[in-house]
C-alpha atoms as a PDB file:
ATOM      1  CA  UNK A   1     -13.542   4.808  39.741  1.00  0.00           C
ATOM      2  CA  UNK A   2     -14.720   3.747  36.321  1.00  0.00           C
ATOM      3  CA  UNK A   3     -18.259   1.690  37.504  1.00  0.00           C
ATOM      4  CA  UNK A   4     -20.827   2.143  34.692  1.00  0.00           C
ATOM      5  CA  UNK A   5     -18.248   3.133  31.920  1.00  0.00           C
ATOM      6  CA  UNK A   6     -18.103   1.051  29.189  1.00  0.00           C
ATOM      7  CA  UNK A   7     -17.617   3.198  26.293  1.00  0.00           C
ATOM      8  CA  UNK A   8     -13.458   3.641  25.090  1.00  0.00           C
ATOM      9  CA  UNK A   9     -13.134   7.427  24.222  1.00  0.00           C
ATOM     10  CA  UNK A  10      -9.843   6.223  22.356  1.00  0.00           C
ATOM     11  CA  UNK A  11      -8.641  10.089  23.265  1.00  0.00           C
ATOM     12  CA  UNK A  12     -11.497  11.635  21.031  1.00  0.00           C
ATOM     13  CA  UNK A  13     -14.089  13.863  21.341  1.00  0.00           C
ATOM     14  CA  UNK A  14     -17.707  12.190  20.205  1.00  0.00           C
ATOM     15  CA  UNK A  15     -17.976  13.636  17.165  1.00  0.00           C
ATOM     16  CA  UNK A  16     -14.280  12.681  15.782  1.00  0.00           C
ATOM     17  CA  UNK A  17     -14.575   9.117  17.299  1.00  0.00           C
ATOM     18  CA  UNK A  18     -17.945   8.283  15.357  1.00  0.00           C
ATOM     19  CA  UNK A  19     -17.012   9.541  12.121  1.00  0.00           C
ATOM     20  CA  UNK A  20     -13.413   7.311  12.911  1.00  0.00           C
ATOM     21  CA  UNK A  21     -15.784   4.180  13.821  1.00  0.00           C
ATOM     22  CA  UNK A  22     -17.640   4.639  10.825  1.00  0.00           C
ATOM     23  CA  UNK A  23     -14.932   4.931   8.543  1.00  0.00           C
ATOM     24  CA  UNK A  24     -13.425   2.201   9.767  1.00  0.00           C
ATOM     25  CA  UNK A  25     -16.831  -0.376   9.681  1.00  0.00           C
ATOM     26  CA  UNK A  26     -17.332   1.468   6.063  1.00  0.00           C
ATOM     27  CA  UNK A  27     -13.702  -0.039   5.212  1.00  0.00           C
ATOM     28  CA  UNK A  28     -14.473  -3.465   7.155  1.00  0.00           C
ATOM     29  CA  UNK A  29     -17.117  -4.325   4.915  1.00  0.00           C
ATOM     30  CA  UNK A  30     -15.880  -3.030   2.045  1.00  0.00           C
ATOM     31  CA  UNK A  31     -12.415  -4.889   2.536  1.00  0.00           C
ATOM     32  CA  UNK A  32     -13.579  -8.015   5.007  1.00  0.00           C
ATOM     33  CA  UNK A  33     -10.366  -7.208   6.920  1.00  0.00           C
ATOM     34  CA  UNK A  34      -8.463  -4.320   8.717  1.00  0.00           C
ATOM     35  CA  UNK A  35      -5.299  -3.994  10.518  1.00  0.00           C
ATOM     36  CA  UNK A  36      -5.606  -1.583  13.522  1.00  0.00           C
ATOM     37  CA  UNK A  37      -4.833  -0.913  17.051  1.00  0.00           C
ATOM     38  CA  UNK A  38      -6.213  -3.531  19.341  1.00  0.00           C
ATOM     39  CA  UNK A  39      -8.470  -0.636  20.754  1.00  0.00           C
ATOM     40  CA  UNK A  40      -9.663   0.545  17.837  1.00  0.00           C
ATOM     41  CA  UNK A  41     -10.537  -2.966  17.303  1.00  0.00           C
ATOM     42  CA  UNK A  42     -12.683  -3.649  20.223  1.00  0.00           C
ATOM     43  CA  UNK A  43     -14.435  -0.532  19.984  1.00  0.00           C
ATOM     44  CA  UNK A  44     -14.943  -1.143  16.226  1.00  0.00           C
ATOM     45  CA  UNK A  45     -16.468  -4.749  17.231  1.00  0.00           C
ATOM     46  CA  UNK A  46     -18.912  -3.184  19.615  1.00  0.00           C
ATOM     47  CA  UNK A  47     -20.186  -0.425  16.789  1.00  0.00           C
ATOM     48  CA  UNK A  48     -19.929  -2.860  13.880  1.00  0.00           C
ATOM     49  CA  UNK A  49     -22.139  -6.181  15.166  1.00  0.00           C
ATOM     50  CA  UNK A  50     -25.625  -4.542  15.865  1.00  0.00           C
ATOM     51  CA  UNK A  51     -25.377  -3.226  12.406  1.00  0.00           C
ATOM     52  CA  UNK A  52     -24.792  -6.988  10.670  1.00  0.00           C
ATOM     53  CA  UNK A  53     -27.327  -8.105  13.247  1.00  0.00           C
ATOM     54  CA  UNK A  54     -29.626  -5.060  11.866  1.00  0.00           C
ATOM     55  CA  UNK A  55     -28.522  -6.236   7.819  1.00  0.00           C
ATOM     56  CA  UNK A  56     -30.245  -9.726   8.576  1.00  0.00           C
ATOM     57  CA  UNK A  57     -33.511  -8.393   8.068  1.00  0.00           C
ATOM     58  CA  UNK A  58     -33.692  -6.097   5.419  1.00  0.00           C
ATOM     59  CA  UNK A  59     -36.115  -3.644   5.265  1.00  0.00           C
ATOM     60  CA  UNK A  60     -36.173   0.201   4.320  1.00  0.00           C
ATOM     61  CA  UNK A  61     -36.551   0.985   8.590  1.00  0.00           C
ATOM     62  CA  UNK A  62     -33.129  -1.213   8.979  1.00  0.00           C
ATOM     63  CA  UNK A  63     -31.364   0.576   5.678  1.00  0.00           C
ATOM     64  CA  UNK A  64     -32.253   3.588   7.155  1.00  0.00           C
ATOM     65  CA  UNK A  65     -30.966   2.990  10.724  1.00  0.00           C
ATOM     66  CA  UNK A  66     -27.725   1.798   9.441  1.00  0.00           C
ATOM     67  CA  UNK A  67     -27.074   4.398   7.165  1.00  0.00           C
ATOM     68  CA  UNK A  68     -27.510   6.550   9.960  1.00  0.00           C
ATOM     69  CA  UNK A  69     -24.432   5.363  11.376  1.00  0.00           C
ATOM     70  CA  UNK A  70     -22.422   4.279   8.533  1.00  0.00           C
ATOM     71  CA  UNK A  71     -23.400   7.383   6.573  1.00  0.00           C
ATOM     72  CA  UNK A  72     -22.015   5.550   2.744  1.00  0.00           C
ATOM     73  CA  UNK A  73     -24.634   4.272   0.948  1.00  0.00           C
ATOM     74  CA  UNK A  74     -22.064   1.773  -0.581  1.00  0.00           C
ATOM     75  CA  UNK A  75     -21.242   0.601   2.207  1.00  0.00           C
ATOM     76  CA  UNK A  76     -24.885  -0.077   3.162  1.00  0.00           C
ATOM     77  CA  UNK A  77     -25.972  -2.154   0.157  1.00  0.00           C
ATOM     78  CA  UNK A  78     -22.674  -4.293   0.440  1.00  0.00           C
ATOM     79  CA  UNK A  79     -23.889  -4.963   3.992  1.00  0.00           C
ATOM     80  CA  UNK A  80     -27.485  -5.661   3.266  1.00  0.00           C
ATOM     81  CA  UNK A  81     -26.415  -8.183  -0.019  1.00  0.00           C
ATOM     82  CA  UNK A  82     -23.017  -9.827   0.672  1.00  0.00           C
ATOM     83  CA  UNK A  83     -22.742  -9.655   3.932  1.00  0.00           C
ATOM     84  CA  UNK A  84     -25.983 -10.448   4.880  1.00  0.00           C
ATOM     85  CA  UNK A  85     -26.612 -13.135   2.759  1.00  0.00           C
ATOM     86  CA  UNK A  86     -23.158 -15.151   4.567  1.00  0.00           C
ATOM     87  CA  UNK A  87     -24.224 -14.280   8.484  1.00  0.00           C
ATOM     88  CA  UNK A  88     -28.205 -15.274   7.950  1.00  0.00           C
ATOM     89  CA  UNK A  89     -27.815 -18.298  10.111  1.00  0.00           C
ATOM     90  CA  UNK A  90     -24.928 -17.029  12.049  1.00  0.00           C
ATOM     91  CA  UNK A  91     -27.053 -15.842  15.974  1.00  0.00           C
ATOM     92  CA  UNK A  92     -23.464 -13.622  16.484  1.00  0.00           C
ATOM     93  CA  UNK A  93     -20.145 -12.759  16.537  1.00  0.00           C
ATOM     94  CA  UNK A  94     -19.597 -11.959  13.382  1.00  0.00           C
ATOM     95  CA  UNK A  95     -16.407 -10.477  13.822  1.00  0.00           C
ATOM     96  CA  UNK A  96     -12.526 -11.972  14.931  1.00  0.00           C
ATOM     97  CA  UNK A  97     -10.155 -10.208  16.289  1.00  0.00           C
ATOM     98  CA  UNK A  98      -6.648 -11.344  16.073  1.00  0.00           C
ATOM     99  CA  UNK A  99      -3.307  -9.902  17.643  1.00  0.00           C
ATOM    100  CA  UNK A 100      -0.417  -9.132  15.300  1.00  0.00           C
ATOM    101  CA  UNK A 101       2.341  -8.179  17.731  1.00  0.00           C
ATOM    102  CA  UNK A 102       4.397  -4.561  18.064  1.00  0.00           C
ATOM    103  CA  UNK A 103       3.727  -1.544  15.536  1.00  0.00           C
ATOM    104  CA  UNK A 104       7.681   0.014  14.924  1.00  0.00           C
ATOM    105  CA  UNK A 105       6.964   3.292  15.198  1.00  0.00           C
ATOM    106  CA  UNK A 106       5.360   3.765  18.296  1.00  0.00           C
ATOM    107  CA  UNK A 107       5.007  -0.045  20.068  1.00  0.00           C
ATOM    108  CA  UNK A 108       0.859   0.312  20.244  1.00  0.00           C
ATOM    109  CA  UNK A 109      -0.089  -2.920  19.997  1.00  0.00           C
ATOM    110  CA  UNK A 110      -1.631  -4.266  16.302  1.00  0.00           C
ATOM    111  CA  UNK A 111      -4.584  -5.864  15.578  1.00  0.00           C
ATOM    112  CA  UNK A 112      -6.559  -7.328  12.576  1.00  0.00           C
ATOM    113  CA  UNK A 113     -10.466  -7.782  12.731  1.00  0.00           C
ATOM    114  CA  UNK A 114     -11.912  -9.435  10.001  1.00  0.00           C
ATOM    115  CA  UNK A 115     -15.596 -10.866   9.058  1.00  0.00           C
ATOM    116  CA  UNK A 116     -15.921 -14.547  10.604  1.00  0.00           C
ATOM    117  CA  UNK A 117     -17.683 -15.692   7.497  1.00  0.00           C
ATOM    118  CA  UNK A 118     -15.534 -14.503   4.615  1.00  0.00           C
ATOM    119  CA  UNK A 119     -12.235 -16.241   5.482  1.00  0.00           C
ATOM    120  CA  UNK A 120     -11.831 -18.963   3.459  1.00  0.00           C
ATOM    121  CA  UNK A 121      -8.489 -20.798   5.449  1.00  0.00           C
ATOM    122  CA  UNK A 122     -10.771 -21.032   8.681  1.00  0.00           C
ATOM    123  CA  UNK A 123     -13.589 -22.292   7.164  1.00  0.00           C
ATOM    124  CA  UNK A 124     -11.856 -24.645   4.729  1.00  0.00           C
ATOM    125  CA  UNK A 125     -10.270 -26.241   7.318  1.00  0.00           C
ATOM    126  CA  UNK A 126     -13.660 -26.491   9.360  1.00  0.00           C
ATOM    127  CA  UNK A 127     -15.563 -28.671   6.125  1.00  0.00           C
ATOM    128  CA  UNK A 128     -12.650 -30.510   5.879  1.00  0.00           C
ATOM    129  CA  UNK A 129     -12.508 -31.631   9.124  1.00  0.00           C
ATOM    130  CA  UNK A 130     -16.499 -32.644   8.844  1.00  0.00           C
ATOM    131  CA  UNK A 131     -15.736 -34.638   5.872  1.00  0.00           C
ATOM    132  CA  UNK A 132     -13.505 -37.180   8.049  1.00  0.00           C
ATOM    133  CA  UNK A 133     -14.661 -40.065   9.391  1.00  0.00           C
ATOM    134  CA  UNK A 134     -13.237 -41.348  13.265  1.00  0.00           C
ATOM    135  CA  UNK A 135     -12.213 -44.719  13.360  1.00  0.00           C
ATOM    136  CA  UNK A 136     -11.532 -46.316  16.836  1.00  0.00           C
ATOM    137  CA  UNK A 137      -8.563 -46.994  18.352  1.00  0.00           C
ATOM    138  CA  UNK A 138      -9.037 -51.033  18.182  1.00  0.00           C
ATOM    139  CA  UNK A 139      -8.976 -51.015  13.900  1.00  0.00           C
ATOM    140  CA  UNK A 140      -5.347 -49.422  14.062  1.00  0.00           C
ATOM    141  CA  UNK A 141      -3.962 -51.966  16.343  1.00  0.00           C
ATOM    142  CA  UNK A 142      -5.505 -54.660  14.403  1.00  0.00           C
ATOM    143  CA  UNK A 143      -4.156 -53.386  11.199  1.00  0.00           C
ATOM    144  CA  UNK A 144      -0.201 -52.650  12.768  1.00  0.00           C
ATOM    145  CA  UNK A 145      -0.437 -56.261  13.972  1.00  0.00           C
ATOM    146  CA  UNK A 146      -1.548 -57.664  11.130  1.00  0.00           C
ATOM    147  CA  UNK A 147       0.353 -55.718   8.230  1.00  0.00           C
ATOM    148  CA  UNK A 148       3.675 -57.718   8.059  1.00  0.00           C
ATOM    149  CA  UNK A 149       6.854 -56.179   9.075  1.00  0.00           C
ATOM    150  CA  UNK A 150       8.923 -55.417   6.283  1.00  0.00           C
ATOM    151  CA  UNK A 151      13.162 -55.506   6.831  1.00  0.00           C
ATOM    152  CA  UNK A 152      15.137 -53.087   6.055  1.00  0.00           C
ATOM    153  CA  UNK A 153      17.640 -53.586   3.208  1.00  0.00           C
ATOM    154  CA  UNK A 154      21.236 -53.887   4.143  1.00  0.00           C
ATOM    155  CA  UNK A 155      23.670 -51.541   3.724  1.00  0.00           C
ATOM    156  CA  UNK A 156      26.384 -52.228   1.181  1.00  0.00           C
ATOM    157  CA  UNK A 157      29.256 -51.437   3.929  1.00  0.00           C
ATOM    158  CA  UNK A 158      32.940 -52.116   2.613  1.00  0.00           C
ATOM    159  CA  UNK A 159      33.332 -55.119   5.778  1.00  0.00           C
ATOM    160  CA  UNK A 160      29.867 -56.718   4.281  1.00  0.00           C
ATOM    161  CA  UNK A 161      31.751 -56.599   0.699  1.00  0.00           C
ATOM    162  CA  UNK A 162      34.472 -58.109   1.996  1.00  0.00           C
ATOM    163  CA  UNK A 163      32.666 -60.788   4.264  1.00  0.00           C
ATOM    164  CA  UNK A 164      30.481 -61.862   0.651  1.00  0.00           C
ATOM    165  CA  UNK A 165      33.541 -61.752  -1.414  1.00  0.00           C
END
């Protein structure tokens, strides 16, 4: 029985799995976005958010806490600046996870997870949509009954030739 288990050992020991979590949130930040298993995904997700959560406030206690898990100072001061700076009013998930199908080699199934914040076709679309105004239902019927109907020209068939001529 598995009650009370919650952590994926991905078939690692501790030590290997951290420093592979790590690596991979040091490359998530760095890059925005990472293609990966859909394990290593979920797992990433669960190490990654408490540390943009932590990058909200920054202070030397949070730097230090982070860097105790990221271990790249780089890394660290991207989070604290860039990242930090998009997620302020964000209360969560500050990651996506999206399914990319079949790898070749060995069919594990693919996944990219990528900060919510820095993808510009999902939250293009979003202002876009705010910048439309809805119009009711009532104002299109009025204006398709109104507008007048316009025929359609006529063919130039040879039997309409012939029935002019």
């Amino acid at each position: 029985m598995r009650h009370g288990k919650k952590v994926n050992h991905l078939g690692r020991q501790a030590g290997h799995r951290k420093s592979m979590l790590a690596n991979m949130a040091c490359s998530l930040i760095e890059h925005k976005r990472i293609n990966t298993t859909v394990a290593k995904a979920k797992a990433l997700k669960q190490f990654v958010e408490p540390l943009v959560t932590k990058s909200k406030e920054d202070t030397t206690h949070n730097r230090r806490i982070v860097f105790a898990y990221l271990r790249n100072k780089y890394a660290v001061t991207e989070l604290f600046r860039e990242v930090a700076a998009k997620v302020g009013d964000r209360p969560g998930g500050y990651t996506r996870i999206i399914k990319l199908g079949n790898r070749l080699g060995d069919n594990a199934d693919m996944a990219m997870i990528e900060l919510v914040d820095f993808n510009e076709l999902y939250n293009a679309t979003k202002k876009e949509a705010k910048k439309t105004t809805r119009r009711s239902r009532t104002a299109k019927k009025a204006d398709v009954a109104a507008a007048p109907v316009a025929e359609a020209p006529a063919v130039d068939t040879e039997e309409n030739k012939e029935a002019t001529e």
